[in-house]
C-alpha atoms as a PDB file:
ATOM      1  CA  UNK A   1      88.716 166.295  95.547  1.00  0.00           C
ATOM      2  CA  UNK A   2      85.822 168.295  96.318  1.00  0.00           C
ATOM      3  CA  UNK A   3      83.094 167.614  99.686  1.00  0.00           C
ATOM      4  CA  UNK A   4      82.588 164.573 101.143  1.00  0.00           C
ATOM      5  CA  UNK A   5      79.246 164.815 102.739  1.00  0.00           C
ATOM      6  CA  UNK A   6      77.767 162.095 105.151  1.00  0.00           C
ATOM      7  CA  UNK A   7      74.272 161.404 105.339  1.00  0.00           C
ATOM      8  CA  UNK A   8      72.286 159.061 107.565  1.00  0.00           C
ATOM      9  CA  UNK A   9      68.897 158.009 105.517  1.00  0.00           C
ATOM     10  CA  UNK A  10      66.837 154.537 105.285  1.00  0.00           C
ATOM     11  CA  UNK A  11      66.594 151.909 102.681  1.00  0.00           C
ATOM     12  CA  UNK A  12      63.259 151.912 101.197  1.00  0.00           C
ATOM     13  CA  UNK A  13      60.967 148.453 100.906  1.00  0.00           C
ATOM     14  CA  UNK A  14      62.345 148.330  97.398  1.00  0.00           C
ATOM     15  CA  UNK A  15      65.841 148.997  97.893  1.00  0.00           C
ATOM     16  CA  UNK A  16      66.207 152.448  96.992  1.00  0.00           C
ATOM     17  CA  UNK A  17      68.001 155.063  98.596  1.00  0.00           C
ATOM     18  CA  UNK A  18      67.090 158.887  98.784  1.00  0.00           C
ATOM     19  CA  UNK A  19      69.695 161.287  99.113  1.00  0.00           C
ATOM     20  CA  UNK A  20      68.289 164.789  99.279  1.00  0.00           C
ATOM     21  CA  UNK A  21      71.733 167.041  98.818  1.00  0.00           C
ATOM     22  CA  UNK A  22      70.678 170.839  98.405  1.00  0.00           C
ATOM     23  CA  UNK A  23      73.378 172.465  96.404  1.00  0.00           C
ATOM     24  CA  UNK A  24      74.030 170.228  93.460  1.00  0.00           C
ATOM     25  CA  UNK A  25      73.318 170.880  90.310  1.00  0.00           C
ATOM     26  CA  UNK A  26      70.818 168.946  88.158  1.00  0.00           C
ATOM     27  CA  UNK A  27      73.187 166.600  85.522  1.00  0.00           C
ATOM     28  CA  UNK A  28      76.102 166.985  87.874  1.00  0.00           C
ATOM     29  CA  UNK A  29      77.913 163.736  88.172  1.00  0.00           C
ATOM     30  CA  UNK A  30      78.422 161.925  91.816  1.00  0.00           C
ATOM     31  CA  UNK A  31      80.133 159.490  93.279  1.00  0.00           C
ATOM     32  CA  UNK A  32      77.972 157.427  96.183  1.00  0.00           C
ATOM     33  CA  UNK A  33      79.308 155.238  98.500  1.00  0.00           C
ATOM     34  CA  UNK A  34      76.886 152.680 100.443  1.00  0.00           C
ATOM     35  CA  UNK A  35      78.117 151.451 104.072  1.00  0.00           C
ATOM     36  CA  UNK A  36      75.328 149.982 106.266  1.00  0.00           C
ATOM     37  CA  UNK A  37      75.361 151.391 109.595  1.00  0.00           C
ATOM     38  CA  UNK A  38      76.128 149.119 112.561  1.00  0.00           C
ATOM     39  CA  UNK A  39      72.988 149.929 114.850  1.00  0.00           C
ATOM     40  CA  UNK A  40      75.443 149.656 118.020  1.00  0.00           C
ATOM     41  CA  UNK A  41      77.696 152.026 117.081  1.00  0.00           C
ATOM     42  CA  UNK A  42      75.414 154.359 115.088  1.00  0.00           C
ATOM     43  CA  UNK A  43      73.000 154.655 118.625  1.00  0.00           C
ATOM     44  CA  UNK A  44      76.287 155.526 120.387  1.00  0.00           C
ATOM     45  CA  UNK A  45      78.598 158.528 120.584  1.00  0.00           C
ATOM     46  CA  UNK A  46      80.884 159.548 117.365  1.00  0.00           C
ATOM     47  CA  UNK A  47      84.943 159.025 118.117  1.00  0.00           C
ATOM     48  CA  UNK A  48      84.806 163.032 118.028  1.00  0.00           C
ATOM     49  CA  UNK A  49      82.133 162.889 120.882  1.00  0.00           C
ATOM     50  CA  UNK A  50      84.316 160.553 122.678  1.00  0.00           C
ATOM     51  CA  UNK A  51      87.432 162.707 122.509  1.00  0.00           C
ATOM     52  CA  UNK A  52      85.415 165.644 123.532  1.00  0.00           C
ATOM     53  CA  UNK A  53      84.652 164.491 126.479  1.00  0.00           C
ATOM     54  CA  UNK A  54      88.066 163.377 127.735  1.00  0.00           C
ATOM     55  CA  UNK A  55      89.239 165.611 130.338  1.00  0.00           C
ATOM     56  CA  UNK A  56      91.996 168.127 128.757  1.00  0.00           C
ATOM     57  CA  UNK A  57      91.179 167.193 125.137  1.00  0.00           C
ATOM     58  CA  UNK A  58      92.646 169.980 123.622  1.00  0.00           C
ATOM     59  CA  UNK A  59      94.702 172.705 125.380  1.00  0.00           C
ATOM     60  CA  UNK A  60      94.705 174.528 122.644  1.00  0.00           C
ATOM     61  CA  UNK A  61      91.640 176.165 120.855  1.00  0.00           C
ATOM     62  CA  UNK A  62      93.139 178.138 118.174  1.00  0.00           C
ATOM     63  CA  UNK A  63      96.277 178.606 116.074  1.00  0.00           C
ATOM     64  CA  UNK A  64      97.122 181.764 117.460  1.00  0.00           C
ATOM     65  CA  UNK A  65      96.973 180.404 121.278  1.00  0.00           C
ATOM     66  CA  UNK A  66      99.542 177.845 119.967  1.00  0.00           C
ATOM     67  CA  UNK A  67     101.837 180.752 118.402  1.00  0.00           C
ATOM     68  CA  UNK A  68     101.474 182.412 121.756  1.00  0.00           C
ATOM     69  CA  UNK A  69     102.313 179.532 123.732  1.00  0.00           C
ATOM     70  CA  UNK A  70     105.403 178.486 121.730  1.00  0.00           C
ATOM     71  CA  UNK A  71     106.445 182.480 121.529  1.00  0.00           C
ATOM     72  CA  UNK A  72     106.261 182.327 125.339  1.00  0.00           C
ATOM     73  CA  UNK A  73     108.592 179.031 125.752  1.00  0.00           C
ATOM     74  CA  UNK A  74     111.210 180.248 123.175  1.00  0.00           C
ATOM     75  CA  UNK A  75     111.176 183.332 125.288  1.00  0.00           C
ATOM     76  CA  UNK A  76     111.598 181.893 128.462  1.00  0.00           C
ATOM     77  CA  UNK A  77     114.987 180.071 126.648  1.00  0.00           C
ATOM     78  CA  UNK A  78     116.751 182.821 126.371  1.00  0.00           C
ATOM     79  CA  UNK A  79     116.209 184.285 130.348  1.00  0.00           C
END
């Protein structure tokens, strides 16, 4: 399965849609998906802006802080 890109545009007085996507090929076949945005939500924050802002969202930033982390508790074990 290749991309999935998500793109915000307005539906035209005749009922068009444009989707400008740089980066495809002219002939290459597409698969389009129509949702109409809710305007509550869409004015409001995305679920990843929500969880970003919770306090201790993510104690961990990388993979190797993880490893580091789980290297330190297995070592403490054996103390």
């Amino acid at each position: 399965m290749g991309t999935i890109l998500h793109i915000d545009t307005t539906v035209q007085p005749d009922g068009s849609v444009h989707v400008p996507v740089p980066g495809l090929q002219p002939g290459q076949r597409v698969s389009v998906a129509i949702t109409p945005a809710n305007e509550e939500t869409r004015n409001g924050p995305s679920v990843i802006d929500f969880i970003t802002a919770l306090p201790g969202h993510r104690l961990f930033h990388t993979a190797e802080e993880v490893d580091d982390y789980i290297r330190e508790e297995r070592d403490s074990w054996e103390r």
